[in-house]
Protein backbone atom coordinates (compact mmCIF):
# COMPACT_ATOMS: atom_id res chain seq x y z
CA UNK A 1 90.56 80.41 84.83
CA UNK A 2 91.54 81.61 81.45
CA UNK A 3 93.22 78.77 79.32
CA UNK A 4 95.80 81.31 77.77
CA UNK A 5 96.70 82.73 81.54
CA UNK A 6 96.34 78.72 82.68
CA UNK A 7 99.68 78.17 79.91
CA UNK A 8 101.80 80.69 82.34
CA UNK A 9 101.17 79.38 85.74
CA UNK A 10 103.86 76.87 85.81
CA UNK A 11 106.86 79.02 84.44
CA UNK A 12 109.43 78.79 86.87
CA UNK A 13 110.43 82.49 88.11
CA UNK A 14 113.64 83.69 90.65
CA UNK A 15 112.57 85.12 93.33
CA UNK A 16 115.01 87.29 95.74
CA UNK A 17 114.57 88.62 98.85
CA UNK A 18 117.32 91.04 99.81
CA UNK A 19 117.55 90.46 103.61
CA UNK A 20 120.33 92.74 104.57
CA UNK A 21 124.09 93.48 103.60
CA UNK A 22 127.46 94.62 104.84
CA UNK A 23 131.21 95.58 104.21
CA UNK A 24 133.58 92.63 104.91
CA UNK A 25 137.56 92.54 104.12
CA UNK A 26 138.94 90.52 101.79
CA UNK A 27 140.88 88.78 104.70
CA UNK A 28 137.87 88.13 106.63
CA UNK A 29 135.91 86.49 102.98
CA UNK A 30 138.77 84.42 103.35
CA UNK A 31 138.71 83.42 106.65
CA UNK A 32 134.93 82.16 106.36
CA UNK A 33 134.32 78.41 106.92
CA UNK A 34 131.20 76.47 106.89
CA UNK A 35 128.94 77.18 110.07
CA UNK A 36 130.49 81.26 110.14
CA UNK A 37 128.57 83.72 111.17
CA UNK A 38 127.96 86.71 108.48
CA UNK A 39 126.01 89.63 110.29
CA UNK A 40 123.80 91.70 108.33
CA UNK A 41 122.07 95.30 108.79
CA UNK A 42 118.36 93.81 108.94
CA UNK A 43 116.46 92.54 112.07
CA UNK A 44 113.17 90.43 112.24
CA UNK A 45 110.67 92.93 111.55
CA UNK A 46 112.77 95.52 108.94
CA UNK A 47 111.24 96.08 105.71
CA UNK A 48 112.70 94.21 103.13
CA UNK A 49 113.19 94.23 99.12
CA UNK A 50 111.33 91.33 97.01
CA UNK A 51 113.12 91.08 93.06
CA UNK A 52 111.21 88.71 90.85
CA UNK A 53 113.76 88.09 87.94
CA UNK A 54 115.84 90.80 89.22
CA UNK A 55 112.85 93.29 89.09
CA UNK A 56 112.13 95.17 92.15
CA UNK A 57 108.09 94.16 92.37
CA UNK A 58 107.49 94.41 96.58
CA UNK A 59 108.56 94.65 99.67
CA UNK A 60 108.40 92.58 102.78
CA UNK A 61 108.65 92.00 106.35
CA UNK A 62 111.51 89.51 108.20
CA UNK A 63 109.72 87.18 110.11
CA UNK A 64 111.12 83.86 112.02
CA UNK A 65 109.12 80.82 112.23
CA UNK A 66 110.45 78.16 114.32
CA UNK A 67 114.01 79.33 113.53
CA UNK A 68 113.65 79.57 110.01
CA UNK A 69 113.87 83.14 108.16
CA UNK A 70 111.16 84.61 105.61
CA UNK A 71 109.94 87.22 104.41
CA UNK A 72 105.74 88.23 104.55
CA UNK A 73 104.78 90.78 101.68
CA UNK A 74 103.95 93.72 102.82
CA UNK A 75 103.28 95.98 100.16
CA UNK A 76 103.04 95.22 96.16
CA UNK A 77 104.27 98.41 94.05
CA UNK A 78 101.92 100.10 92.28
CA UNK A 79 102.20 100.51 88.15
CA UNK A 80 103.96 103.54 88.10
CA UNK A 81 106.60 101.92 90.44
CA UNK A 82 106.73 98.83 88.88
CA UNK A 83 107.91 100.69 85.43
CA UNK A 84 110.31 102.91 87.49
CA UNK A 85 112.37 99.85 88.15
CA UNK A 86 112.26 98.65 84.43
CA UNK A 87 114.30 101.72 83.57
């Protein structure tokens, strides 16, 4: 590999998956406690944003491994899209 590109590997990067939303009270906000449940709009399987230092850069499928959540890439967006989103 390319000592120049070999320099970058080991920036660290945020990556976000957005896995689903929705529209919650104040008064129920305030009535969350640790272990409460917070249902969102997604199920295993929905397509799913990827942001990579708040950059839109894929999208991915839920998946649920032995009761864990994450997200597979599905598709990687293409130049033009990938400038779109730096607008």
């Amino acid at each position: 590999m390319n000592e120049k590109f070999e320099r970058v590997l080991d920036i660290p990067l945020k990556v976000t998956a957005i896995l689903g939303r929705t529209k919650m009270s104040l008064r129920e906000i305030f009535e969350l406690t640790k272990g409460s449940l917070i249902e969102l709009d997604t199920f295993e399987g929905e397509e799913v944003e990827i942001f990579v230092n708040g950059q839109k850069i894929a999208y991915g499928q839920v998946v649920i491994v032995d009761q864990n959540f994450g997200v597979k890439i599905t598709s990687i967006l293409g130049e033009e899209e990938l400038v779109k989103t730096l607008a």
